[in-house]
N, C-alpha and C. Protein backbone atom coordinates (compact mmCIF):
# COMPACT_ATOMS: atom_id res chain seq x y z
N UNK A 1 0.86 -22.82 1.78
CA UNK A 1 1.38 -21.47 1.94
C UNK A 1 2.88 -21.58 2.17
N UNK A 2 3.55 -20.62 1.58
CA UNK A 2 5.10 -20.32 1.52
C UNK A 2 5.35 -20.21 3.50
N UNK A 3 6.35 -20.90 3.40
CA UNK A 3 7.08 -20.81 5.10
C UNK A 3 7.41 -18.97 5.47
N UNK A 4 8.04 -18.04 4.34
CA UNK A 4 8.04 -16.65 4.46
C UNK A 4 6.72 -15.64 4.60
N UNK A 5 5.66 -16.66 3.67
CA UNK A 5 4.41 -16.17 3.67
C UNK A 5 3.50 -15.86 4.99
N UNK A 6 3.59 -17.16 5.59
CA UNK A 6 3.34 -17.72 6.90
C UNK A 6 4.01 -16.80 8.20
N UNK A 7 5.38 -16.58 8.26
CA UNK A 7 5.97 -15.68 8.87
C UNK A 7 5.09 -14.15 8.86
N UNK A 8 5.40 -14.41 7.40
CA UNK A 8 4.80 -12.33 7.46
C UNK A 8 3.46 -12.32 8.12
N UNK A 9 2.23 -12.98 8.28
CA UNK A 9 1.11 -12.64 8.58
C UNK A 9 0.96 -13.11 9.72
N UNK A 10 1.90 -13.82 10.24
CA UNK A 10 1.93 -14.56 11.28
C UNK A 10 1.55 -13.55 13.04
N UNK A 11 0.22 -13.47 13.36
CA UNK A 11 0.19 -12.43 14.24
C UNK A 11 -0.52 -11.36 13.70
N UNK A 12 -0.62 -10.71 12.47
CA UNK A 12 -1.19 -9.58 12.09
C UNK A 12 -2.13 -10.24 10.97
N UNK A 13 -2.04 -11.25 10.63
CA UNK A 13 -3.52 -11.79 9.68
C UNK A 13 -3.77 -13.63 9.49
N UNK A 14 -4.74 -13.38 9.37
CA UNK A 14 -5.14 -14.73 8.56
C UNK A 14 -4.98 -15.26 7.58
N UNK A 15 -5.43 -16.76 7.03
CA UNK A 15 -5.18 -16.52 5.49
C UNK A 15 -5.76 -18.58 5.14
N UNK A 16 -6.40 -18.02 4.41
CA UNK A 16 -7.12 -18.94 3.68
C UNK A 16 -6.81 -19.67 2.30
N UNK A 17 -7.46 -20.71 1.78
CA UNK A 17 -7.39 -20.88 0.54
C UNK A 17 -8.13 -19.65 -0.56
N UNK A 18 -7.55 -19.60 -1.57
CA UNK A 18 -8.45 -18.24 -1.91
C UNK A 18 -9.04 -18.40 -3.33
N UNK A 19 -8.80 -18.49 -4.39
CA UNK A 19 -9.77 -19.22 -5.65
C UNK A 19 -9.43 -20.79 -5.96
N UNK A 20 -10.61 -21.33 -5.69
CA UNK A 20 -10.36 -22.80 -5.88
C UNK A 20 -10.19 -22.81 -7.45
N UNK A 21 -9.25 -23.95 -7.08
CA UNK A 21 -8.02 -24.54 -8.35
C UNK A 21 -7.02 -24.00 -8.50
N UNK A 22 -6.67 -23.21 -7.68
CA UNK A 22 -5.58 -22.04 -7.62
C UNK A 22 -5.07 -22.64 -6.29
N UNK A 23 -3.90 -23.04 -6.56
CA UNK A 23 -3.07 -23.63 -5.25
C UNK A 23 -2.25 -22.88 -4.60
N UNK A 24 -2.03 -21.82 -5.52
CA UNK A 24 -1.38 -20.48 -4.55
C UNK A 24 -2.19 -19.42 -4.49
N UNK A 25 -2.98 -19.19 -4.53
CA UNK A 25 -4.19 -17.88 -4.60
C UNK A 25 -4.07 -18.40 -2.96
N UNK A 26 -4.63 -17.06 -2.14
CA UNK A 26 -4.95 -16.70 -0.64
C UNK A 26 -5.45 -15.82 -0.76
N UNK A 27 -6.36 -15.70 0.64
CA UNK A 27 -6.90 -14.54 0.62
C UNK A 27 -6.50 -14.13 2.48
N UNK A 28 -5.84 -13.44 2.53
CA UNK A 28 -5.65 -12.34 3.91
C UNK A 28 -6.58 -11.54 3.99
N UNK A 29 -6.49 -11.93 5.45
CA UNK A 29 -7.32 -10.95 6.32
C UNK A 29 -6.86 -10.45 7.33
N UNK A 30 -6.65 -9.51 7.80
CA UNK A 30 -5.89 -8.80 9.03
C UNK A 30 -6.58 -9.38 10.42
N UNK A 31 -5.85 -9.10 11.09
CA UNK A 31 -6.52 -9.56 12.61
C UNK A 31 -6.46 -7.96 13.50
N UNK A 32 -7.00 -7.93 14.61
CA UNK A 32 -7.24 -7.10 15.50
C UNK A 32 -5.95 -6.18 15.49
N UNK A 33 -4.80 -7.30 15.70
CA UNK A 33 -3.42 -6.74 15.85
C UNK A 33 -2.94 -5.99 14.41
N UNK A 34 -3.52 -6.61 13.46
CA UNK A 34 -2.93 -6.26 11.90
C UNK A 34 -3.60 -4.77 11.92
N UNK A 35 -4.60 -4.77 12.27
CA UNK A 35 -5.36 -3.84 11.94
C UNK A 35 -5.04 -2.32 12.51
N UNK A 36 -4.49 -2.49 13.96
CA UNK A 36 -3.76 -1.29 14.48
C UNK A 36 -2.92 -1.39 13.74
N UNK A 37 -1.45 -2.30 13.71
CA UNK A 37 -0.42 -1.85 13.15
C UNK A 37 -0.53 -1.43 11.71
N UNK A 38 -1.57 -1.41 10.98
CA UNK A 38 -2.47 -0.90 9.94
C UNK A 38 -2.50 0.43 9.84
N UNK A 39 -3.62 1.02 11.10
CA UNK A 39 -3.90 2.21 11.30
C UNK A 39 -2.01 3.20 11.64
N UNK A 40 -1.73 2.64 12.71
CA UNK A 40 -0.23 3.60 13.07
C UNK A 40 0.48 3.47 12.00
N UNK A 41 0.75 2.67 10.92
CA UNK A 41 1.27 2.87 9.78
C UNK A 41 1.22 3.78 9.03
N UNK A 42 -0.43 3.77 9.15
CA UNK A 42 -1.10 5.28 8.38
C UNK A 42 -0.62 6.67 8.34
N UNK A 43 -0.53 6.65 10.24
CA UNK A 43 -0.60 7.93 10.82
C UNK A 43 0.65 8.65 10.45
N UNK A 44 1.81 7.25 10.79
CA UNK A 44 3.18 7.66 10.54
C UNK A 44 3.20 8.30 9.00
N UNK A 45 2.65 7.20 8.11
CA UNK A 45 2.67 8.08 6.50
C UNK A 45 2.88 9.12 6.64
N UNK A 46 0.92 9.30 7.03
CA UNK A 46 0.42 11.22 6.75
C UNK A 46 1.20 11.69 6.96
N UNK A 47 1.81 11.28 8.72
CA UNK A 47 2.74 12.51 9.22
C UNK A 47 3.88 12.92 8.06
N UNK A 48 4.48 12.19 7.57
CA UNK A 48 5.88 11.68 7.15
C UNK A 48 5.62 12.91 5.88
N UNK A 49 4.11 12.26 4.91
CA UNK A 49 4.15 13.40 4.06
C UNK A 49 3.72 14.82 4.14
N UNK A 50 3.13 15.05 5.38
CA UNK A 50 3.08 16.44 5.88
C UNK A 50 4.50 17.27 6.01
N UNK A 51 5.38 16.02 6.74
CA UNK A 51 6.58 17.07 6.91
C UNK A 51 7.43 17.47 5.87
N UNK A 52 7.63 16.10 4.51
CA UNK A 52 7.87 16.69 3.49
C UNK A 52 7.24 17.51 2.80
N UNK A 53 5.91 17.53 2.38
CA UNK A 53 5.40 18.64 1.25
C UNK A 53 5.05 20.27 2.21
N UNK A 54 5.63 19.68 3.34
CA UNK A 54 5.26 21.29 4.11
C UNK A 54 5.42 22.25 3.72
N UNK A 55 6.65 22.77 3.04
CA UNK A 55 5.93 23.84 2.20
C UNK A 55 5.86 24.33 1.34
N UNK A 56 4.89 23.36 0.37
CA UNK A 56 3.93 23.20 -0.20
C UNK A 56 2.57 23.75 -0.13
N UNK A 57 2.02 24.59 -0.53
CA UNK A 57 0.68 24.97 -0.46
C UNK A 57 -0.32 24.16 -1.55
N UNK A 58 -1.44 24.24 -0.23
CA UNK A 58 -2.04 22.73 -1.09
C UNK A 58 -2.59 23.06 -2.53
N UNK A 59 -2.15 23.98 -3.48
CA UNK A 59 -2.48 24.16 -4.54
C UNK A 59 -1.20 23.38 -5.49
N UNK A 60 0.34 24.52 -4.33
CA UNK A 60 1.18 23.89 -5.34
C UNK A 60 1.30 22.14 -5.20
N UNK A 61 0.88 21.42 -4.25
CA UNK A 61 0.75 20.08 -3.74
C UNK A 61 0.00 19.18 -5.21
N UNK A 62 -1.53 20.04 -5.44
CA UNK A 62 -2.31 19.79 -6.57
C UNK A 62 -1.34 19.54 -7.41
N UNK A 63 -0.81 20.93 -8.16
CA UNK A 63 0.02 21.24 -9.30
C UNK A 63 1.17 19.71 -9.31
N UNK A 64 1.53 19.38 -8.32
CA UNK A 64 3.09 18.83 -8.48
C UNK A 64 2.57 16.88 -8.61
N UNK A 65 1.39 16.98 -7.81
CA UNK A 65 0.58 15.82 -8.62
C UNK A 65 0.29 15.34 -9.90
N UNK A 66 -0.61 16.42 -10.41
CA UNK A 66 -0.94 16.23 -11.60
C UNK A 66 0.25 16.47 -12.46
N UNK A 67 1.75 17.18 -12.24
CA UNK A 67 2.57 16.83 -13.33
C UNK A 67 3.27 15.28 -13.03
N UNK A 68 3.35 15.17 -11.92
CA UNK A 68 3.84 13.33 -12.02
C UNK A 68 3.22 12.43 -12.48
N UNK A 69 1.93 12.33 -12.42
CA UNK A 69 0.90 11.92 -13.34
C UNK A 69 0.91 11.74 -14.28
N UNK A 70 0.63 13.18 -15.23
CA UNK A 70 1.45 12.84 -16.42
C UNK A 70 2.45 12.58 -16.82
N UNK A 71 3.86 12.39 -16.01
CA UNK A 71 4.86 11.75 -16.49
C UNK A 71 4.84 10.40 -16.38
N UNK A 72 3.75 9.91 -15.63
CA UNK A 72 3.88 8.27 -15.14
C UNK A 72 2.96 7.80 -15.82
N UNK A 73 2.06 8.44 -16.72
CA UNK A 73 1.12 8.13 -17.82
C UNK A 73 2.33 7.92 -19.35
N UNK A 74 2.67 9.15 -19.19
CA UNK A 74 3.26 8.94 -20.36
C UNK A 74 4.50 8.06 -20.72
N UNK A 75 5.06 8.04 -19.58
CA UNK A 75 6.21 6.67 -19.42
C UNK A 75 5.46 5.38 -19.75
N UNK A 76 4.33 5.05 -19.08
CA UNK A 76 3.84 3.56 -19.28
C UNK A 76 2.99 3.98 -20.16
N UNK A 77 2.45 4.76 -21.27
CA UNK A 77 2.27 4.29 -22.50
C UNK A 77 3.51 3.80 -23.69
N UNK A 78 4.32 4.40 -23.27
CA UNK A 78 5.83 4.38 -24.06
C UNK A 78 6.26 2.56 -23.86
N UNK A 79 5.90 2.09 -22.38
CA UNK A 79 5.97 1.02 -22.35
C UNK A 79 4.83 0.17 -22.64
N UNK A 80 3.83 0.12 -23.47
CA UNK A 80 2.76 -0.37 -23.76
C UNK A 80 3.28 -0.89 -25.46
């Protein structure tokens, strides 16, 4: 495992060998600690995008989805 690799999980996960014959494949797993700072990550999100799309009604929320969507469809077929 990478010395930066090691750092990052260091405290918030585990980490194993992960497909044999694969010398860099891992597989992480969070630990107790990973797992809160997991969840409050979350919370902060939601919050974060509540306060931006606030007001937003969750229809126009729908609407402004599904047109980025299709712009991010149609960009990466263009790149296909």
């Amino acid at each position: 495992m990478s010395a930066s690799l090691a750092r990052s999980v260091r405290g918030y996960g585990r980490h194993r060998a992960g497909v044999v014959g694969l010398r860099r494949s891992y597989a992480l797993h969070l630990t107790a600690k990973g797992r809160t700072v997991q969840k409050r990550a979350t919370r902060a999100f939601d919050a974060a995008v509540d306060e931006f799309f606030g007001p937003l009604t969750s229809v126009e929320r729908k609407a402004l989805a599904d047109m980025l969507t299709r712009m991010i469809l149609a960009a990466q077929a263009k790149l296909a």
